[in-house]
Protein backbone atom coordinates (compact mmCIF):
# COMPACT_ATOMS: atom_id res chain seq x y z
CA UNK A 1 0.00 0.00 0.00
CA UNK A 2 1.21 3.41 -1.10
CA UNK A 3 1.80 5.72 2.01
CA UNK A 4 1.66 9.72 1.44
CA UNK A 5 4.67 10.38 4.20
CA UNK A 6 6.89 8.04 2.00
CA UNK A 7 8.98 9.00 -1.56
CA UNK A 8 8.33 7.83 -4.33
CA UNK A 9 9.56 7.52 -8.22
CA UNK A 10 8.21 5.47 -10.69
CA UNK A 11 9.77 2.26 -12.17
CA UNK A 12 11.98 4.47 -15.02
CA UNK A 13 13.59 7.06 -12.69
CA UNK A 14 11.03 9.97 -12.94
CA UNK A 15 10.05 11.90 -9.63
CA UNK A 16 6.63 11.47 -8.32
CA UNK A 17 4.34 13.96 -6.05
CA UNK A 18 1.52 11.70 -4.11
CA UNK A 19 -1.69 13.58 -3.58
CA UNK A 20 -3.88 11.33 -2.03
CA UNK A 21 -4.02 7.62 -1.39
CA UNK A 22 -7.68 7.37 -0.74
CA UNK A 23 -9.58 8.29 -3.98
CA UNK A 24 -11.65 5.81 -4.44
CA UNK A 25 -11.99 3.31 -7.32
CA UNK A 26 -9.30 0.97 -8.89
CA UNK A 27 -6.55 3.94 -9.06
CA UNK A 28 -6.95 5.38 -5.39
CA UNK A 29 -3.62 6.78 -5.25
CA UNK A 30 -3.71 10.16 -7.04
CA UNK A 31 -0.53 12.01 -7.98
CA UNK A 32 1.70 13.60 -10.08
CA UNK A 33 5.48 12.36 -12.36
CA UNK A 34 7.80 15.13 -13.38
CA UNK A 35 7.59 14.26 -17.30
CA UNK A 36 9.91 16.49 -19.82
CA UNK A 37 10.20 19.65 -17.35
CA UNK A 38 6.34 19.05 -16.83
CA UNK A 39 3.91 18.05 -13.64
CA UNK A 40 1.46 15.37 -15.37
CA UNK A 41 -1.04 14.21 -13.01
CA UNK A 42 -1.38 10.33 -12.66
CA UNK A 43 -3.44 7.58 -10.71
CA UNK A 44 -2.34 4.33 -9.43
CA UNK A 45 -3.42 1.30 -8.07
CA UNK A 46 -3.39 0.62 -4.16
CA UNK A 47 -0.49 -0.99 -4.47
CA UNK A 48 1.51 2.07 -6.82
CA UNK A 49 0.97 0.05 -10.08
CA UNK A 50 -0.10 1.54 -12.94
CA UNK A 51 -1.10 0.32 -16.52
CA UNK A 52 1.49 2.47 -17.98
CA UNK A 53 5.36 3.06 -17.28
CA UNK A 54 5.08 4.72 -14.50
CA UNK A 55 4.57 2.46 -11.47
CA UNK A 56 5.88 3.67 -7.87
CA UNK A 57 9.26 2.47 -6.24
CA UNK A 58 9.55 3.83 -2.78
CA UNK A 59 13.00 5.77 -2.43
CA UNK A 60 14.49 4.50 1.21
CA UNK A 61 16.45 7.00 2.92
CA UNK A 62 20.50 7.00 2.39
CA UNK A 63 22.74 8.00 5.60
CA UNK A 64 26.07 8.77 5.55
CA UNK A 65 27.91 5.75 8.22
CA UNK A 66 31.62 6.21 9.47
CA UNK A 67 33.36 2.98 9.52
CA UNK A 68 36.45 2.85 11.22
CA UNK A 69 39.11 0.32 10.70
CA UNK A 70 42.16 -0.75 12.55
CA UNK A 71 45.15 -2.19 10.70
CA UNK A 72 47.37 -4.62 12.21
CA UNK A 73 50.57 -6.31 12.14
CA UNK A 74 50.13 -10.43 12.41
CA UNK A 75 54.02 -10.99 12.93
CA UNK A 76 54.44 -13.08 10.15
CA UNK A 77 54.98 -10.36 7.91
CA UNK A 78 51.21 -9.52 6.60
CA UNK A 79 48.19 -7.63 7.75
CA UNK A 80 44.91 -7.73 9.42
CA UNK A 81 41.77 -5.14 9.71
CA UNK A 82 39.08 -5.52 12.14
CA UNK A 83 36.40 -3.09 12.97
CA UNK A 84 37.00 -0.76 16.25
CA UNK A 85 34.53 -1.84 18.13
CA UNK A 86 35.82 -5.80 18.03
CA UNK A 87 39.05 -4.93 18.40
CA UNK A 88 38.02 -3.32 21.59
CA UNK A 89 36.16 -6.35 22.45
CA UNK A 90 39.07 -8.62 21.78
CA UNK A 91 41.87 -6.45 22.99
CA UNK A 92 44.42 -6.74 20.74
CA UNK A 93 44.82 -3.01 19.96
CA UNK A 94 48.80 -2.97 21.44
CA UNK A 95 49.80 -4.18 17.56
CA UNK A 96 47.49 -2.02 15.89
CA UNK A 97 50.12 0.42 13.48
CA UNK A 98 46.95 2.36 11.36
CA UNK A 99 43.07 3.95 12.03
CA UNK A 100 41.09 4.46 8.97
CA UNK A 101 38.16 6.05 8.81
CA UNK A 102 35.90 5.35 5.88
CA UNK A 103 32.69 7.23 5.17
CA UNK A 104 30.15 4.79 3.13
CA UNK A 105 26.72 5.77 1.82
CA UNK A 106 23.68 3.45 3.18
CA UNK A 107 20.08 2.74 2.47
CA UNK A 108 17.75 2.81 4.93
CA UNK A 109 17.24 -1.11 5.84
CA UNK A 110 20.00 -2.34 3.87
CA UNK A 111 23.60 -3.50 5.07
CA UNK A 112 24.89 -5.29 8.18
């Protein structure tokens, strides 16, 4: 069921504007899809499909996660990386020679 407080585009990429999701009928879901520089007002099923090309795929939020990684010496001449937060739990952090932080993009729900 298509929710007005979500975001929405349609299957090929456009942007979408949701008016309402209760309008009645088989296409309750009334809206809008940006369409060559133009607003074109569209209705959908319940469910955001439509008969044309331009059914709904909600658009999950994407957060910006530090990850930080600890490099370490194995003394046998290579190299190990382990998160902060187990290295902490497993104390080994008197070999650790590097810190990296990485910054990765997310989507809501997605990942570890």
């Amino acid at each position: 069921m298509i929710d007005k407080s979500k975001t929405y585009i349609t299957r090929e990429g456009e942007p979408v504007r949701i008016y309402c999701t209760d309008g009645g009928g088989h296409y309750p879901v009334h809206g809008a899809v940006y369409i060559n520089g133009v607003w074109s007002l569209i209705s959908w099923e319940e469910n955001g499909d439509n008969s044309n090309h331009y059914s709904l795929v909600e658009v999950k939020p994407k957060h910006d996660v530090d990850i930080w990684i600890n490099i370490y010496h194995n003394h046998e001449g290579g190299y190990f990386a382990a998160s902060g937060a187990c290295t902490k739990l497993l104390g080994v952090q008197g070999h650790r020679f590097a810190c990296v932080r990485l910054t990765q993009e997310v989507t809501e729900g997605e990942g570890m």
